[in-house]
C-alpha atoms as a PDB file:
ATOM      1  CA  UNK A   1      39.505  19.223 -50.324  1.00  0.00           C
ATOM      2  CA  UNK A   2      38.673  16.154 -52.010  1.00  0.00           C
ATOM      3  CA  UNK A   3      37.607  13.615 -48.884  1.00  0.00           C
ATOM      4  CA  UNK A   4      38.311  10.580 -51.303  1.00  0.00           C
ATOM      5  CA  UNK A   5      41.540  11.599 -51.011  1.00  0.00           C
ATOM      6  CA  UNK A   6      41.768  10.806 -47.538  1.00  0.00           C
ATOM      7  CA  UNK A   7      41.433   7.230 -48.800  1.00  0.00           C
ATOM      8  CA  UNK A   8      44.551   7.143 -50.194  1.00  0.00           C
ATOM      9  CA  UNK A   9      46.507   8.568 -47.069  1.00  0.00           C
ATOM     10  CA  UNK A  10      44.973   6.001 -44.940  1.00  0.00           C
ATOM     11  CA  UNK A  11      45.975   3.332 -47.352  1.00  0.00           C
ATOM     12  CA  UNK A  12      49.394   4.586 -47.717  1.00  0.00           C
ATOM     13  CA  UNK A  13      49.377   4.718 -43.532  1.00  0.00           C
ATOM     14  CA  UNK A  14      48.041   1.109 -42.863  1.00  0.00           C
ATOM     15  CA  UNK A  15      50.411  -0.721 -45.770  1.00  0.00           C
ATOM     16  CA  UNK A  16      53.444   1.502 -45.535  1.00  0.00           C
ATOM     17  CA  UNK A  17      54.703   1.844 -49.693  1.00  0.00           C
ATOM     18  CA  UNK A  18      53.169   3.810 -52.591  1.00  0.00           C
ATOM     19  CA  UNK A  19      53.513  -0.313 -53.655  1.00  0.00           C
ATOM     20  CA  UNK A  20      51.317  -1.905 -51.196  1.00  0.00           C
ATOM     21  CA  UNK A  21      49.275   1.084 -51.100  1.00  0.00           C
ATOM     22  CA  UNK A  22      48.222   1.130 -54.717  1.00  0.00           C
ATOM     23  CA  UNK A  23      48.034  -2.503 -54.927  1.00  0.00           C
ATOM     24  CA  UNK A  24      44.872  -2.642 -52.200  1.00  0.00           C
ATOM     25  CA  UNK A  25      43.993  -0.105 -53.964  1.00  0.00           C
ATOM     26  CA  UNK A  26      43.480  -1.346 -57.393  1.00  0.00           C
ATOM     27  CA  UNK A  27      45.713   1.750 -58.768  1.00  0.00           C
ATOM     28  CA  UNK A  28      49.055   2.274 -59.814  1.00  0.00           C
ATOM     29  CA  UNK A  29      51.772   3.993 -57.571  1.00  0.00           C
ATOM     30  CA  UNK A  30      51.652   7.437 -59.699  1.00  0.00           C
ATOM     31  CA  UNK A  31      47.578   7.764 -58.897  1.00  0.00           C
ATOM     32  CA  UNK A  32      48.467   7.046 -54.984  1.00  0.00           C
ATOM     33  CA  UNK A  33      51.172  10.018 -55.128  1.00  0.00           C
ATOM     34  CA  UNK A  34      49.685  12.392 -57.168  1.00  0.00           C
ATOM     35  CA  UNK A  35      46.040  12.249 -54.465  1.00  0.00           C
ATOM     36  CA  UNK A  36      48.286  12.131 -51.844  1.00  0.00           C
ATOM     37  CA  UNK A  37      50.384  15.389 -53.059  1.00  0.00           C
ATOM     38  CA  UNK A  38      47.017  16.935 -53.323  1.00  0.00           C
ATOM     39  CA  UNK A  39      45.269  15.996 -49.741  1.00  0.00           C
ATOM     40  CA  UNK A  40      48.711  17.840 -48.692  1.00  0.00           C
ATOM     41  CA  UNK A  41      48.107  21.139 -50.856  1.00  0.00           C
ATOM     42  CA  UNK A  42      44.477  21.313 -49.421  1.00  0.00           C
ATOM     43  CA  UNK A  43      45.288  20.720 -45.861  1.00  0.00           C
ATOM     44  CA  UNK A  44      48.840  23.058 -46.123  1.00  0.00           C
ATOM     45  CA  UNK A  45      50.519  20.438 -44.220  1.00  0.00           C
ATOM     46  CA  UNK A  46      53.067  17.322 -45.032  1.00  0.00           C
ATOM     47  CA  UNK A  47      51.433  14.112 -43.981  1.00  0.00           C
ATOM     48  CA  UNK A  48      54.530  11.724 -44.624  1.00  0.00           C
ATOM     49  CA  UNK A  49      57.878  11.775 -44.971  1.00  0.00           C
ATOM     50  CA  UNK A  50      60.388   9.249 -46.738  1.00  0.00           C
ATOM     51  CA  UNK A  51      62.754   6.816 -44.670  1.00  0.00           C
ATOM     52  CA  UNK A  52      64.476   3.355 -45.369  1.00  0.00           C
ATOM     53  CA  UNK A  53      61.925   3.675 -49.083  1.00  0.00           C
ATOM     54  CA  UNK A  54      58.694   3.121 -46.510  1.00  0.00           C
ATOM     55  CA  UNK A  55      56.448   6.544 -45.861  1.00  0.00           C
ATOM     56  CA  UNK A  56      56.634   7.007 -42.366  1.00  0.00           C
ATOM     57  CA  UNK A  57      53.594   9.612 -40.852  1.00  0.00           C
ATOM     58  CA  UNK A  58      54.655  12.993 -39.407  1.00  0.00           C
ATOM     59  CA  UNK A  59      53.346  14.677 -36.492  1.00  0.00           C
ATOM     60  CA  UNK A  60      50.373  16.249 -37.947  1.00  0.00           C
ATOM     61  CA  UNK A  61      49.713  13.204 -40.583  1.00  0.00           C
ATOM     62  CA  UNK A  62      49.113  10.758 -37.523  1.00  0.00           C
ATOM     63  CA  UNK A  63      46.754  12.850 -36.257  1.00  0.00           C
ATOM     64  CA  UNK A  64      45.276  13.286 -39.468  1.00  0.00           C
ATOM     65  CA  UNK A  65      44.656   9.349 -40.201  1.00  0.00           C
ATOM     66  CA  UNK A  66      43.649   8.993 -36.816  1.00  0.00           C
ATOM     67  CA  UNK A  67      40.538  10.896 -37.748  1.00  0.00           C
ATOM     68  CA  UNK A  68      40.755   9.531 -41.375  1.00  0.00           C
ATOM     69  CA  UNK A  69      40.591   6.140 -39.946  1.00  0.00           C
ATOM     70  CA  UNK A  70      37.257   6.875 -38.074  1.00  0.00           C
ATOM     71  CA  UNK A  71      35.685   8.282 -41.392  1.00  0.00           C
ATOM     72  CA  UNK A  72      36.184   5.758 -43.087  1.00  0.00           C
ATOM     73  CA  UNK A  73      34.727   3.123 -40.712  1.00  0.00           C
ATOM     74  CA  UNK A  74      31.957   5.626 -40.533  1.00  0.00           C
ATOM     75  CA  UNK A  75      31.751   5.710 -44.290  1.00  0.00           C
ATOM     76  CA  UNK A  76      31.076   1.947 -44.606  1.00  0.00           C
ATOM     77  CA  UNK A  77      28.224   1.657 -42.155  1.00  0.00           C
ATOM     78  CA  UNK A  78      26.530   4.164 -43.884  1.00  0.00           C
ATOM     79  CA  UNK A  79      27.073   1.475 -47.054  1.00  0.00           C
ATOM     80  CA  UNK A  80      25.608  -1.611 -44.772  1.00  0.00           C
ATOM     81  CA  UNK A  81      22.730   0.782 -43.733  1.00  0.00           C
ATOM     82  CA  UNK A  82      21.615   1.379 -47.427  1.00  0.00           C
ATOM     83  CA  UNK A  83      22.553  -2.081 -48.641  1.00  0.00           C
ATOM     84  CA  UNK A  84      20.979  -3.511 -46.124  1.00  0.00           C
ATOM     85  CA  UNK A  85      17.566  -1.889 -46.645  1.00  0.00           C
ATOM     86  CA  UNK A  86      17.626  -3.713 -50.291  1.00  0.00           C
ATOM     87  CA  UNK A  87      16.926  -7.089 -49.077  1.00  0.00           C
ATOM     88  CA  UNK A  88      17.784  -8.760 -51.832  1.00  0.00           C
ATOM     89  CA  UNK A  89      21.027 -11.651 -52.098  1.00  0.00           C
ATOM     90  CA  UNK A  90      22.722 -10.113 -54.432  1.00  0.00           C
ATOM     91  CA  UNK A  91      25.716  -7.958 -55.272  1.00  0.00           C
ATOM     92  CA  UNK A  92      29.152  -8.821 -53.721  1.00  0.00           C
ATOM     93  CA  UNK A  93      29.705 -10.544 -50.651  1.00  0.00           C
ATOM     94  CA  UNK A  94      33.492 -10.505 -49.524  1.00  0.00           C
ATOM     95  CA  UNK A  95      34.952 -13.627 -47.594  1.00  0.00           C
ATOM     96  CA  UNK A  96      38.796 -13.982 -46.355  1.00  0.00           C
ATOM     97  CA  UNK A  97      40.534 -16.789 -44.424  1.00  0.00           C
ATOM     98  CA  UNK A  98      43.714 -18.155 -44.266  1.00  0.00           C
ATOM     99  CA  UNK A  99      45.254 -19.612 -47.701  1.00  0.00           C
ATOM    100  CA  UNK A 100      44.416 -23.301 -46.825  1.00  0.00           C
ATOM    101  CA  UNK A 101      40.659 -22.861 -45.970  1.00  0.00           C
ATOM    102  CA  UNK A 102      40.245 -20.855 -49.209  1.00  0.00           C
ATOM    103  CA  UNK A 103      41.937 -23.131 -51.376  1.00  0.00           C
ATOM    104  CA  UNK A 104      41.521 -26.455 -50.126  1.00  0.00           C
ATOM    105  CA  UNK A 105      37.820 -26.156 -48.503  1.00  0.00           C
ATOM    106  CA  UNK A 106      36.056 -23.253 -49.485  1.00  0.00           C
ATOM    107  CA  UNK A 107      36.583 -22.820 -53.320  1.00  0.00           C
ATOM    108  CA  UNK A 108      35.889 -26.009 -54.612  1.00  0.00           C
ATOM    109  CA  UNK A 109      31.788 -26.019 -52.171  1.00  0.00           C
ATOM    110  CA  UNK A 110      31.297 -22.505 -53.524  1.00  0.00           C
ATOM    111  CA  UNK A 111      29.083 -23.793 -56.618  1.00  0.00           C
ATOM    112  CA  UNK A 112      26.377 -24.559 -54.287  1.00  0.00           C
ATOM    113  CA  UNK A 113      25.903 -20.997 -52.772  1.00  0.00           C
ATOM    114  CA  UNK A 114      26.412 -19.818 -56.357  1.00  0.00           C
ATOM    115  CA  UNK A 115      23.246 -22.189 -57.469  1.00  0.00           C
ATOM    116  CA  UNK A 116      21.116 -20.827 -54.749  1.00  0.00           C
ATOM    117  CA  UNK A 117      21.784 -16.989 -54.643  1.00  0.00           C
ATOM    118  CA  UNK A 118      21.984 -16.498 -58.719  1.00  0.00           C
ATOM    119  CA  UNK A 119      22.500 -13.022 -58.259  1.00  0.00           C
ATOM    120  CA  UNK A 120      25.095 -13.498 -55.669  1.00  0.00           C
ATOM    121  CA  UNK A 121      29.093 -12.535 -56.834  1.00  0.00           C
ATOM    122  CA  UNK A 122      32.160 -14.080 -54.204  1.00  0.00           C
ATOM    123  CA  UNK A 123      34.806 -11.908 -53.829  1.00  0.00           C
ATOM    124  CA  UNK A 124      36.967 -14.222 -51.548  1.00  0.00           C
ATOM    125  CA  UNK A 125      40.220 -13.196 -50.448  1.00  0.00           C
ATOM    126  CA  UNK A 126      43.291 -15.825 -49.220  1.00  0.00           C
ATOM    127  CA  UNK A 127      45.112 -13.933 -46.624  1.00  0.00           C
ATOM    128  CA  UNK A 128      46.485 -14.100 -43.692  1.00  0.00           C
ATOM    129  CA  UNK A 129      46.449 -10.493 -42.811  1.00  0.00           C
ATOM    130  CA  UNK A 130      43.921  -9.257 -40.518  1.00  0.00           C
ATOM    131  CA  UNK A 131      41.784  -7.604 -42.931  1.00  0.00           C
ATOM    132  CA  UNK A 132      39.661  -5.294 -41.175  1.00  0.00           C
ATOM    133  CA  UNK A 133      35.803  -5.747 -41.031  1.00  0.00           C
ATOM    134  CA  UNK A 134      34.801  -2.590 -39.758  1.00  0.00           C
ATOM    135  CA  UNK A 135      36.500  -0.940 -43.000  1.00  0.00           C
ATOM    136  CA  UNK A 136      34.444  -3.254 -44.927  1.00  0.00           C
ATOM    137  CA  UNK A 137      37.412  -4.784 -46.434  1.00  0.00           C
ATOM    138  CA  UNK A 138      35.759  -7.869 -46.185  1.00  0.00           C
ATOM    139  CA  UNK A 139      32.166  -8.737 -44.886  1.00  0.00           C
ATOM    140  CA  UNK A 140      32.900 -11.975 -43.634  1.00  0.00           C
ATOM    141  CA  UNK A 141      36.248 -13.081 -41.657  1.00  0.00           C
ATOM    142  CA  UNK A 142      37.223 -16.919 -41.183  1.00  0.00           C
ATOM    143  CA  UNK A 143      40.080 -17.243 -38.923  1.00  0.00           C
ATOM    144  CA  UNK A 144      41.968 -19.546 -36.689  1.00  0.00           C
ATOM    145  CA  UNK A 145      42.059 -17.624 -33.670  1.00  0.00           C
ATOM    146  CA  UNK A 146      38.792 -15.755 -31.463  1.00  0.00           C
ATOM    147  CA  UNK A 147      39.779 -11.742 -31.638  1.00  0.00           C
ATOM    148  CA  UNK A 148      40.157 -10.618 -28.187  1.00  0.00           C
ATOM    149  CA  UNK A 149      38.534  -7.253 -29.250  1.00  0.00           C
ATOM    150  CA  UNK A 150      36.580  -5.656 -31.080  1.00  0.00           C
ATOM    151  CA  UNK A 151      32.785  -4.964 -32.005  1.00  0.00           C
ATOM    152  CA  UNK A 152      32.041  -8.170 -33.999  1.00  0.00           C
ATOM    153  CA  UNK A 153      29.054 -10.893 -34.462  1.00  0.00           C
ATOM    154  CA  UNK A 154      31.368 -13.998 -33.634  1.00  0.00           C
ATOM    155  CA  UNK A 155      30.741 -17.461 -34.427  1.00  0.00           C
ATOM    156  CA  UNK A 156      32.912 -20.698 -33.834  1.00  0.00           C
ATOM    157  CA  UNK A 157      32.495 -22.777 -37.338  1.00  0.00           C
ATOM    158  CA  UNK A 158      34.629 -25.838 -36.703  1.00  0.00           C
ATOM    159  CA  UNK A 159      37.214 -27.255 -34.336  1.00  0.00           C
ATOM    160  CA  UNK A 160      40.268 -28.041 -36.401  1.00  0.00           C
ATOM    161  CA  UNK A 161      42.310 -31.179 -36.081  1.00  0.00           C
ATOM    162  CA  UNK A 162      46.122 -31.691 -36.792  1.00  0.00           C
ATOM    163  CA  UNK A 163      48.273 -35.117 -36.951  1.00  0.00           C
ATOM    164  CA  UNK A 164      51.601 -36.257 -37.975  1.00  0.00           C
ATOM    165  CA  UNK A 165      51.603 -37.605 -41.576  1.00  0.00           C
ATOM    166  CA  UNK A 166      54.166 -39.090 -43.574  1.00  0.00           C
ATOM    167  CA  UNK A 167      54.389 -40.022 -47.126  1.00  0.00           C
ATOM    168  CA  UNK A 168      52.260 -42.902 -48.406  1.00  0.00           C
ATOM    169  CA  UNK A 169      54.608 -44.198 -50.849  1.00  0.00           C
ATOM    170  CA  UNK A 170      56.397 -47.097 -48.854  1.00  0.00           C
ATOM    171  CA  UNK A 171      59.711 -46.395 -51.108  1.00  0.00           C
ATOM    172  CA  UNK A 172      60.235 -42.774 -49.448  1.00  0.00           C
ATOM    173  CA  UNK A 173      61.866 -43.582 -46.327  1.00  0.00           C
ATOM    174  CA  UNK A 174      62.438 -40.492 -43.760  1.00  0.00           C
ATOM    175  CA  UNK A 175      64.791 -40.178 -41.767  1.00  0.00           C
ATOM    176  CA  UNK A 176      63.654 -40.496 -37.922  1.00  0.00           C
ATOM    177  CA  UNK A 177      63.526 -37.096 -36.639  1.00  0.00           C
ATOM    178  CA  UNK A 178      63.226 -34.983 -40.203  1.00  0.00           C
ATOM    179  CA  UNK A 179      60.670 -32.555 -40.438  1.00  0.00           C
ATOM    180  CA  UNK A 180      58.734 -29.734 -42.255  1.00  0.00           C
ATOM    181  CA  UNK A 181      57.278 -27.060 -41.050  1.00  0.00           C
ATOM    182  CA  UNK A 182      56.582 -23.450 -41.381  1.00  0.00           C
ATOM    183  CA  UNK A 183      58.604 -20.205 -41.508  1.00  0.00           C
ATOM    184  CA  UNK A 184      59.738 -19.134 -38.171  1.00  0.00           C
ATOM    185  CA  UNK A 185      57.642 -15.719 -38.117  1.00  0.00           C
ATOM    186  CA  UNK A 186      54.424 -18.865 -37.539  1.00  0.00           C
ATOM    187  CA  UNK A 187      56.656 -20.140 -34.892  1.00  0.00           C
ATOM    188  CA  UNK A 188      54.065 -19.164 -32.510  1.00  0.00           C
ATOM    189  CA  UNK A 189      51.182 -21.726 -33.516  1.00  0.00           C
ATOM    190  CA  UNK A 190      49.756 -24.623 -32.011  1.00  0.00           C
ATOM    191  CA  UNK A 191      51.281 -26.815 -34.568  1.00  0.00           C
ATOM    192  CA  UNK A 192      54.581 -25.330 -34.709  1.00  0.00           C
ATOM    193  CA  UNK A 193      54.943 -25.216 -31.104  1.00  0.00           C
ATOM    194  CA  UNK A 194      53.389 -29.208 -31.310  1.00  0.00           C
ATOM    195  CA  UNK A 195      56.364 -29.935 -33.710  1.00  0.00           C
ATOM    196  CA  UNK A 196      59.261 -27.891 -31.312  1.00  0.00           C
ATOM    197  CA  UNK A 197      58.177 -30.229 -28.230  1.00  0.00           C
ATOM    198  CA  UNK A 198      58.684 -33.318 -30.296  1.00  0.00           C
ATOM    199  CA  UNK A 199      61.768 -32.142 -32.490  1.00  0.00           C
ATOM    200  CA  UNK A 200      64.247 -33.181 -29.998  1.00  0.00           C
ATOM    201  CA  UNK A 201      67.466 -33.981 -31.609  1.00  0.00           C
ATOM    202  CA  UNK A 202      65.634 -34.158 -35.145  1.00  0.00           C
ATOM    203  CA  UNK A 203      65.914 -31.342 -37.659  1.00  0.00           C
ATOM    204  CA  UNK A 204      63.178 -28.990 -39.967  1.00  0.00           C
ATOM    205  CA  UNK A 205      64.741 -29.468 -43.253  1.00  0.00           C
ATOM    206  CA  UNK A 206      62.492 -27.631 -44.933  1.00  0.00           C
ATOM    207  CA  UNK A 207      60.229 -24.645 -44.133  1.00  0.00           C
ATOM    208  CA  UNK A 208      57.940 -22.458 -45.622  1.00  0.00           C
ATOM    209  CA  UNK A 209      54.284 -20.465 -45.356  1.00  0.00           C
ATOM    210  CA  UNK A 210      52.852 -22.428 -47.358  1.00  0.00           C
ATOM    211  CA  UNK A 211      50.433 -25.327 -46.024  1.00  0.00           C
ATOM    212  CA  UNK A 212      49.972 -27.106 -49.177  1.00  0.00           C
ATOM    213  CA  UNK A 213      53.962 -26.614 -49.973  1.00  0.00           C
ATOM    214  CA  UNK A 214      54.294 -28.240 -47.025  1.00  0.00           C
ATOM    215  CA  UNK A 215      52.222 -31.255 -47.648  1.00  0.00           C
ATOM    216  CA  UNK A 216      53.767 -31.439 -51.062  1.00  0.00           C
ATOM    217  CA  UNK A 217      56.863 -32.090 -49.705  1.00  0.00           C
ATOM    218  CA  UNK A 218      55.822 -34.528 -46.539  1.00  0.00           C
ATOM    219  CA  UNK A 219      54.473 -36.598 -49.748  1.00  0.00           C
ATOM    220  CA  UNK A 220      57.781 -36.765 -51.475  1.00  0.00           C
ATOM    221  CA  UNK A 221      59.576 -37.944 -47.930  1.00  0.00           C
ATOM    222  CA  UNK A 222      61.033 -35.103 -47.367  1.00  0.00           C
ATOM    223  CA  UNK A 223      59.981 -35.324 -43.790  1.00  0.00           C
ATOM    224  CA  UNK A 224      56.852 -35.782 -41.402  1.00  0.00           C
ATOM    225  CA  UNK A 225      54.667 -33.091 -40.700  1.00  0.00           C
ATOM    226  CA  UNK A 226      51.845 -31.692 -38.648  1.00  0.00           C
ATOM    227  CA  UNK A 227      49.207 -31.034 -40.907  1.00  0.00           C
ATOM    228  CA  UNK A 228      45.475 -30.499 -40.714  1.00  0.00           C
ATOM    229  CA  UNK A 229      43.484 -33.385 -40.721  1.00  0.00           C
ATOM    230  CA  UNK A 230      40.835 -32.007 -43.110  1.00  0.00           C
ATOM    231  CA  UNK A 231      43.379 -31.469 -46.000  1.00  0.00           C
ATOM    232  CA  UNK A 232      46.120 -34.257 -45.061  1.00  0.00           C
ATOM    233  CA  UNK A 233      43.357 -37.384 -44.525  1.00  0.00           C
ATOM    234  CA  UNK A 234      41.728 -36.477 -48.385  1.00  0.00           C
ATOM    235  CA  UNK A 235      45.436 -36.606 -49.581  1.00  0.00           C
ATOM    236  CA  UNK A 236      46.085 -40.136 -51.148  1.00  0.00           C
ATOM    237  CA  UNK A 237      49.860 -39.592 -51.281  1.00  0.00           C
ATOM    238  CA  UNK A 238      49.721 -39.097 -47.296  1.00  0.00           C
ATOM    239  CA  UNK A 239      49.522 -41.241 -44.575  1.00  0.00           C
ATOM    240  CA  UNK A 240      48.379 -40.018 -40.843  1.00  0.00           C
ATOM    241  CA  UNK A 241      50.924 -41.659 -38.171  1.00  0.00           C
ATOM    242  CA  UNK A 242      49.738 -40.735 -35.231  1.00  0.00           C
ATOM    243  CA  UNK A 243      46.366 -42.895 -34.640  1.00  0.00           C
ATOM    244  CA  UNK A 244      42.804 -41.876 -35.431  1.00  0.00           C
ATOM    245  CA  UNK A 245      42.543 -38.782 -32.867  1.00  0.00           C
ATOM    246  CA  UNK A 246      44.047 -35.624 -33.800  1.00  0.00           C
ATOM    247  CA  UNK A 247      47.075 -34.786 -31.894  1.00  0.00           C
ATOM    248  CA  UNK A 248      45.931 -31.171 -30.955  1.00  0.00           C
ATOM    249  CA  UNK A 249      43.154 -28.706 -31.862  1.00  0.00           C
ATOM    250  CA  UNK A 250      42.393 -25.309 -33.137  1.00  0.00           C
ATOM    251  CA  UNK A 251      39.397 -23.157 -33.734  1.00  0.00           C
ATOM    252  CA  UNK A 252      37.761 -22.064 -36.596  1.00  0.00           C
ATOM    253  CA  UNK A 253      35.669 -18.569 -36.509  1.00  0.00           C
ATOM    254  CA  UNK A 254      33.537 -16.393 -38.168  1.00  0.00           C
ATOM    255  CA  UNK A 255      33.406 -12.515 -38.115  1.00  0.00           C
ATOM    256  CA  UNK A 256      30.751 -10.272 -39.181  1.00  0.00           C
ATOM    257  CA  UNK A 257      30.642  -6.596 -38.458  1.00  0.00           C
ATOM    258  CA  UNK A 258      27.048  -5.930 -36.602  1.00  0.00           C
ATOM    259  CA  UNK A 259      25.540  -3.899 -39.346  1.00  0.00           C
ATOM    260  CA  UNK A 260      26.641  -6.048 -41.972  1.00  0.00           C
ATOM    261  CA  UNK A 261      25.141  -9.183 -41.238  1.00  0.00           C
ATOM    262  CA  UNK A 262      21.401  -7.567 -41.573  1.00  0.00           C
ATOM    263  CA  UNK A 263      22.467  -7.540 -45.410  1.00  0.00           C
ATOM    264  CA  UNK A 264      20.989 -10.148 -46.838  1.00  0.00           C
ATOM    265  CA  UNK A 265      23.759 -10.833 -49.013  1.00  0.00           C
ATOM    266  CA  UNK A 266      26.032 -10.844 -46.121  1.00  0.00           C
ATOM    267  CA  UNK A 267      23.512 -12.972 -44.046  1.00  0.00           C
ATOM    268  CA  UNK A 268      22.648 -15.545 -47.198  1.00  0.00           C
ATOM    269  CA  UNK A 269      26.375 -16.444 -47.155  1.00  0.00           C
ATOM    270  CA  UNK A 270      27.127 -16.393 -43.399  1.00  0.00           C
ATOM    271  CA  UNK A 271      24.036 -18.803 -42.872  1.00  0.00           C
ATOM    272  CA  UNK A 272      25.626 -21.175 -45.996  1.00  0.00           C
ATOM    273  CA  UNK A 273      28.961 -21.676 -44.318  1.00  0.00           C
ATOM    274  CA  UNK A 274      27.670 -22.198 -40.888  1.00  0.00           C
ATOM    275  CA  UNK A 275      25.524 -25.392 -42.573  1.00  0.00           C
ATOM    276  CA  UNK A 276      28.764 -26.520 -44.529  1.00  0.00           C
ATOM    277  CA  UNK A 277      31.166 -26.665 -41.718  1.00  0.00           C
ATOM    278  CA  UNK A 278      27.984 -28.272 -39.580  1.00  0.00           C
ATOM    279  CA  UNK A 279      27.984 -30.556 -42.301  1.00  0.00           C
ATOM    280  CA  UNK A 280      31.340 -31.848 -42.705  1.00  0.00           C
ATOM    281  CA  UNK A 281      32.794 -31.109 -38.888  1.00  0.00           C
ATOM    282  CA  UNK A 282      33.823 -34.704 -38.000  1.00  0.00           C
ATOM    283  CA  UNK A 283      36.033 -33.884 -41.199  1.00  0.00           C
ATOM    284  CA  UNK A 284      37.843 -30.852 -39.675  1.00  0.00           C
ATOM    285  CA  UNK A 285      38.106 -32.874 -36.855  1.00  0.00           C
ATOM    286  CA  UNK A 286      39.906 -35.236 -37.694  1.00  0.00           C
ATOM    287  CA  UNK A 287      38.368 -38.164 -35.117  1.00  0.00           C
ATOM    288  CA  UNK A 288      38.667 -41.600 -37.317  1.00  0.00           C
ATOM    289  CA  UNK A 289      36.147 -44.399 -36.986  1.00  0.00           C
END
């Protein structure tokens, strides 16, 4: 048997479709099928089976990525344990966080830790998905909620304001009571629950999951939104309505698997953002003079 072909299986497990599957992957469909067809020859045993076009475990294949699963993990600490005896920052250091952190914050400051780790490549990843740092699927984690489990070096970066903005063109009047906000599957966060309370009799006339769509479209009056003040206060075309304290708060953390952070890549670019957000956290939150 071929244990890189237990890869696959766990792959195809987690995301559900040969698609998804081969797209983590960095293969097409046909390689994920034809090492999956062959983890099945060498163990005699079907490990999926087709239903509604997703690939659904069987009996014996849940038991199988059960165990996969724990390889794996296993697999990358043995990684951290050998890169980490290096001691040198460089090589790849991977970094995910929500869409609007990435795109809005983090790119644009990433020169700096470029300039001072030469040897350093970012491999930074805009997702909202839980990617999993045991699995090493990313080295560092940035997200807006404290896990409630797990075996992780956690540290709070920022506290996160939010407001009510409007457009700053004087000519786009809004309607009282229009707003934007995001798809109902985020219905759950602070500032979605925020903008429920206040909706009243108003209306969302537009949603989607995408923060800066969203401010794109407070700007050209199609309603107010709630909007982090980090983003929304640097935004010329948008105006913050609600006063100079944010209207509500959320938390910004970091996690680091254990054995990764005593890479020094891993460590070089963990200590960088912990001095940026330091830096700039009257910024994220959002307190005017």
């Amino acid at each position: 048997m071929n244990w890189d072909d237990l890869r696959f299986a766990v792959m195809l497990g987690r995301e559900g479709t040969l698609a998804a599957a081969a797209r983590r992957l960095g293969v097409d469909q046909t390689t994920v099928a034809r090492r999956l067809k062959a983890l099945e020859t060498a163990l005699g045993a079907s490990l999926f089976e087709r239903g509604d076009g997703h690939w659904l475990p069987t009996a014996v294949g849940l038991r199988v990525l059960e165990r996969a699963g724990r390889i794996e993990e296993d697999m990358a600490g043995v990684i951290r344990v050998a890169e980490a005896g290096a001691g040198k920052v460089g090589g790849v250091v991977r970094i995910t966080a929500v869409a609007a952190i990435v795109g809005e914050w983090l790119v644009p400051r990433l020169r700096g830790l470029c300039t001072c780790h030469p040897e350093l490549c970012v491999d930074v990843i805009a997702s909202n998905d839980n990617l999993n740092v045991a699995r090493r699927e990313a080295d560092i984690a940035i997200r807006l909620a404290r896990p409630a489990s797990g075996d992780f070096l956690i540290r709070k970066l920022a506290d996160i304001g939010y407001a009510v903005y409007g457009a700053a063109r004087g000519d786009l009047p809004v309607r009282t009571g229009d707003w934007v906000g995001y798809n109902e599957d985020l219905g759950h966060t602070p500032e979605m629950r925020y903008l429920h309370a206040m909706l009243g009799g108003g209306r969302i006339r537009l949603r989607s999951n995408s923060l800066r769509g969203l401010a794109r479209a407070v700007a050209d009056g199609v309603g107010h939104g709630v909007l982090p003040c980090f983003l929304a206060d640097a935004a010329p075309d948008l105006v913050r309505l609600t006063g100079a304290r944010p209207v509500l708060s959320r938390e910004l953390w970091m996690l680091i698997h254990p054995d990764a952070r005593s890479q020094a890549r891993v460590a070089a670019t963990a200590d960088w953002l912990v001095e940026r957000f330091q830096a700039e956290a009257a910024g994220f939150a959002g307190i005017l003079e």
